[in-house]
Protein backbone atom coordinates (compact mmCIF):
# COMPACT_ATOMS: atom_id res chain seq x y z
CA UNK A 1 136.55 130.93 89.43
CA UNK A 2 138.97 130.75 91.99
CA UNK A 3 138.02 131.59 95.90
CA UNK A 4 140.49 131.72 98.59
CA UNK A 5 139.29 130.78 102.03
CA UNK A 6 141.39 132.10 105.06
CA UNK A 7 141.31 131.14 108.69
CA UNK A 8 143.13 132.53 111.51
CA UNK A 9 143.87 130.76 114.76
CA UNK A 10 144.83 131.98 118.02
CA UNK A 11 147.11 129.09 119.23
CA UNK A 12 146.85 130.50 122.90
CA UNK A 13 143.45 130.69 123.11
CA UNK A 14 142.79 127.52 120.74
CA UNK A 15 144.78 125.18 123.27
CA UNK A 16 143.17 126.44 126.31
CA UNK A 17 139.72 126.23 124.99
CA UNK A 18 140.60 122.54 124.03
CA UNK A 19 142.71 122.20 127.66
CA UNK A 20 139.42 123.62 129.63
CA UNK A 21 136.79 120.98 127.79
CA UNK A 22 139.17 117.98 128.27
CA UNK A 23 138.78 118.89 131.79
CA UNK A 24 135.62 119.15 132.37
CA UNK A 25 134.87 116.12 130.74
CA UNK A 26 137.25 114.12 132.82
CA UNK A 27 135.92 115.82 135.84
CA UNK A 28 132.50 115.25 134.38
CA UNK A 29 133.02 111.55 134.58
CA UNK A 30 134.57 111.70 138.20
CA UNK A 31 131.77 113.03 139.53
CA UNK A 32 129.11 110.85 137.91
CA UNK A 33 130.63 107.83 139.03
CA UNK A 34 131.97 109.27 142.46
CA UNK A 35 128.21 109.75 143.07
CA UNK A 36 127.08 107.10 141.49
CA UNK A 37 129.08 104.50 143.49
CA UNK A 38 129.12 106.42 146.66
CA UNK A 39 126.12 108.03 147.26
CA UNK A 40 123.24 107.23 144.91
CA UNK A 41 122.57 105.19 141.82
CA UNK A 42 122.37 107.32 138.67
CA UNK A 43 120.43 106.72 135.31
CA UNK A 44 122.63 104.61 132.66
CA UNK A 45 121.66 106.89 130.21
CA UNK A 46 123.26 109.87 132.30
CA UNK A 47 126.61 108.26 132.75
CA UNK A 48 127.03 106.72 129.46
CA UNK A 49 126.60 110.39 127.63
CA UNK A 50 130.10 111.15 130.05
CA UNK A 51 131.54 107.71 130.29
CA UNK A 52 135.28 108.17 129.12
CA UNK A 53 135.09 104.20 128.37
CA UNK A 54 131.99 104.46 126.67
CA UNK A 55 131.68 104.78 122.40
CA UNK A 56 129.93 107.54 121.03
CA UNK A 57 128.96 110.03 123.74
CA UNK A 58 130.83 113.14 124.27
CA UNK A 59 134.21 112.70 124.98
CA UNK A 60 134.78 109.90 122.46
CA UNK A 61 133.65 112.16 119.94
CA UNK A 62 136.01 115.26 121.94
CA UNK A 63 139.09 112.56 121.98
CA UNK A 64 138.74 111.89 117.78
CA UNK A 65 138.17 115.64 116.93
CA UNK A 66 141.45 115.95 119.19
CA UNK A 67 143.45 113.41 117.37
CA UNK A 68 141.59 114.44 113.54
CA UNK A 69 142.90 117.90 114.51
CA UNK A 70 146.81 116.40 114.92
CA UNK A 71 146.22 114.80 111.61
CA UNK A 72 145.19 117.91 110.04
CA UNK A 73 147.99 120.32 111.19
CA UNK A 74 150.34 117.62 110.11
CA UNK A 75 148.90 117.50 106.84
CA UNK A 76 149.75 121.19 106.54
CA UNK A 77 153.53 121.11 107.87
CA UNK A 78 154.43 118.61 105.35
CA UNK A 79 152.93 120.71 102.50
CA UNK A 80 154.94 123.54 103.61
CA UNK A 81 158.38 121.37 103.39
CA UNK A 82 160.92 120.20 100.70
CA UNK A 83 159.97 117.18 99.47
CA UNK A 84 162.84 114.94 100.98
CA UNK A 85 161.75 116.19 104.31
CA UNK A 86 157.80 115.55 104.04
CA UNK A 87 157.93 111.29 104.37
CA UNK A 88 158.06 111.59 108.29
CA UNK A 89 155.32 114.33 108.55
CA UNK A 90 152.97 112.46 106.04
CA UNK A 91 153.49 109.00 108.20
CA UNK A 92 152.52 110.96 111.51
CA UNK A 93 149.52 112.53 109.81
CA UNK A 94 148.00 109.18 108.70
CA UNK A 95 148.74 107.54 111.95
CA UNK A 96 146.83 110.08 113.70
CA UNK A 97 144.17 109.90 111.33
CA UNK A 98 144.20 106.04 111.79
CA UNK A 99 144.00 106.77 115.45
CA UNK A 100 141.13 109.01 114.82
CA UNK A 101 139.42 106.70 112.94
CA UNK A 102 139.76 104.03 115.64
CA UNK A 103 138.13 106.53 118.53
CA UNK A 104 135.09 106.39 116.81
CA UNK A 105 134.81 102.87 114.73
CA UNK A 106 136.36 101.07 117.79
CA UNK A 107 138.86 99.55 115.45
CA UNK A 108 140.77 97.90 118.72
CA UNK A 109 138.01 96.35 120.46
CA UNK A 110 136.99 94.79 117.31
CA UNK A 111 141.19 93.17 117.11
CA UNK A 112 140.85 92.67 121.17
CA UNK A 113 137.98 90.38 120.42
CA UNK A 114 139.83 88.33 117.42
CA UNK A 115 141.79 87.44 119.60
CA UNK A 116 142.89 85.69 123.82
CA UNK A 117 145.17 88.01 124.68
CA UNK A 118 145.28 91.92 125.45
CA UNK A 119 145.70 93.69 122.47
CA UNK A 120 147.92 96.33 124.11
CA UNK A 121 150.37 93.63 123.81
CA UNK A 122 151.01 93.32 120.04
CA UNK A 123 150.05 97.29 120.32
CA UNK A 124 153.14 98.10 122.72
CA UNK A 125 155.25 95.92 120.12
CA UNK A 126 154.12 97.70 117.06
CA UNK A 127 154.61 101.23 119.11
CA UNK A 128 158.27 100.20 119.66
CA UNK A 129 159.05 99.05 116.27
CA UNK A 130 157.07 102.43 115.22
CA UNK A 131 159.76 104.38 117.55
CA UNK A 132 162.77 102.94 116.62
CA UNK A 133 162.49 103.83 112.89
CA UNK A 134 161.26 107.43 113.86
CA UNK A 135 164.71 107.91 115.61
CA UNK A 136 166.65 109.62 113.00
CA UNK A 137 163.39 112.15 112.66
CA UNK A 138 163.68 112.82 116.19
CA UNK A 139 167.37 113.45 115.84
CA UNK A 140 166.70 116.14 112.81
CA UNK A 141 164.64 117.87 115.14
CA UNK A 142 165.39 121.20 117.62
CA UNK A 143 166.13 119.30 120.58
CA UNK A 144 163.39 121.03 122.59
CA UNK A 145 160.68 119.75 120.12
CA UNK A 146 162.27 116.63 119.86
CA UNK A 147 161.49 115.94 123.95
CA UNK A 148 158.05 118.29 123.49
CA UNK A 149 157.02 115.21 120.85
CA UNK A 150 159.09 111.99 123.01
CA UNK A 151 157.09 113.33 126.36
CA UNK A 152 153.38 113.97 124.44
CA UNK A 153 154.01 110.17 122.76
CA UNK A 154 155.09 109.15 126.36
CA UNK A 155 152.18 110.46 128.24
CA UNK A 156 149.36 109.13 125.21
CA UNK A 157 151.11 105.68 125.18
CA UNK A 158 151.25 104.82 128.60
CA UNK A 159 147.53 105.88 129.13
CA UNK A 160 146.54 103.84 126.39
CA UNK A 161 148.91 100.77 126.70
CA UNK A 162 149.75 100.80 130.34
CA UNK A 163 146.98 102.00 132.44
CA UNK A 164 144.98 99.44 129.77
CA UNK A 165 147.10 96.77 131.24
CA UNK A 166 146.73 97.52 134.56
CA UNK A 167 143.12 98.13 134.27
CA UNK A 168 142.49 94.34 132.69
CA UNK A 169 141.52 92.21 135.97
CA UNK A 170 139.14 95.10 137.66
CA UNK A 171 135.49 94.55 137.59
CA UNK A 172 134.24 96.84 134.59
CA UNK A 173 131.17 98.06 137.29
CA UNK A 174 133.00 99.47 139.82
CA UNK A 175 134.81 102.97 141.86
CA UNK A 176 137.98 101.75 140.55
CA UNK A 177 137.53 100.81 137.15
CA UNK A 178 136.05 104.39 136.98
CA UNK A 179 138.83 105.82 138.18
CA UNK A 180 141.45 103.38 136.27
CA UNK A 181 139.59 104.87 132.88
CA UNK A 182 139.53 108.45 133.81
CA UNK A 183 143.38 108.36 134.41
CA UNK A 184 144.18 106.56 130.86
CA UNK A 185 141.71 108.73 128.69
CA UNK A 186 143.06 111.77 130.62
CA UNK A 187 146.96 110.69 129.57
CA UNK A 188 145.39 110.59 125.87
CA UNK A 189 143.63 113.49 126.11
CA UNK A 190 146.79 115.42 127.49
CA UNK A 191 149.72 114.25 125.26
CA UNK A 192 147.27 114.70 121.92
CA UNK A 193 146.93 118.31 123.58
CA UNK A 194 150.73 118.70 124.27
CA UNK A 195 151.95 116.92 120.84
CA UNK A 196 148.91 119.40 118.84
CA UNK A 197 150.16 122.49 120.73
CA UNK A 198 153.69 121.41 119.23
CA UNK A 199 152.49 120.85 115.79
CA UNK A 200 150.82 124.32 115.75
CA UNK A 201 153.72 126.02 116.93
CA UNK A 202 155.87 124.34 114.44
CA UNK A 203 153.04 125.56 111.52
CA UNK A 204 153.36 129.43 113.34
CA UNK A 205 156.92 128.79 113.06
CA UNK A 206 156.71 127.98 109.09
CA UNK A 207 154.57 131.23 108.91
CA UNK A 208 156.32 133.54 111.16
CA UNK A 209 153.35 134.93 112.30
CA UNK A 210 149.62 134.02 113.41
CA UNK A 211 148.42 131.12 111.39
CA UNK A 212 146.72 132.10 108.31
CA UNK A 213 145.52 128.58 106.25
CA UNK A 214 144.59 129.27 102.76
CA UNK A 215 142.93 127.42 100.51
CA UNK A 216 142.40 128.15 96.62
């Protein structure tokens, strides 16, 4: 027997639903920790359920269903294409999958502890080799989309690699280590929002209309 399954998505309201949690998580956080280190001591157990630097709580798990979502939509655009065109659209989906993946297994800290040096370091230098052979996709690409994707990758990279840096020499259990963490998982939060608002746009493009996924 053959069932088809349908399901329609509002991109509008989809992104803003997504937009609104991200920031109440990150505000979330703020608070706890603005309290916490300025007023009153609060439970462990309380902050670590909103700790953006923290493994599975709540916005870990919000951060990989972002980034699953990016691999997902991806999956889809490249289905829809000719075949020559699909390689690039495959190799972003499994990247973002592998950067799902990570969110929750912690894949980096495991390499960052292999190892005496940051790992944003070999990170930056594989995200630069990454970028250089993506440069003819970029080029194939409306020019709008092309700087939509260059200023989401922007944004996720230097809140991941950058801040990360930066963040290296302050005291894990303190105001500005709080802070320092809340501005890098909010970077990564916003350009897998911006690049996934892309993607789904590009998929409503394919379609012409409201998406409509089906599956036989």
């Amino acid at each position: 027997m053959n069932n088809t399954y349908r399901l329609n998505l509002k991109v509008t309201y989809y992104m803003r639903t997504l937009a609104v949690i991200a920031l109440l998580l990150v505000c979330t956080h703020l608070a706890l920790y603005c309290y916490h280190y300025l007023s009153e001591k609060l439970p462990w157990l309380l902050r670590q359920l909103f700790d953006l630097d923290e493994e599975n709580n709540l916005p870990t798990w919000f951060s990989h269903f972002l980034l699953l979502n990016n691999a997902f939509v991806l999956c889809i655009i490249a289905s829809n294409l000719a075949q020559e065109k699909r390689y690039y659209w495959w190799a972003l989906a499994i990247g973002f999958l592998v950067l799902s993946i990570d969110e929750v297994a912690g894949l980096h800290e495991t390499f960052h502890s292999a190892i005496d040096f940051n790992w944003a370091i070999p990170a930056g230098i594989l995200v630069a080799i990454t970028g250089t052979i993506f440069i003819p996709f970029l080029r194939s690409l409306d020019r709008r989309l092309a700087t939509i994707y260059l200023t989401s990758g922007v944004i996720f990279i230097s809140g991941a690699l950058i801040i990360e840096l930066l963040s290296e020499d302050m005291r894990t259990k303190s105001l500005e280590y709080a802070l320092a963490t809340a501005l890098e998982e909010s970077m990564e939060m916003a350009g897998a929002l911006i690049f996934l608002w892309a993607n789904l746009n590009v998929l409503k493009t394919q379609k012409q209309q409201d998406i409509h996924i089906h599956v036989n």
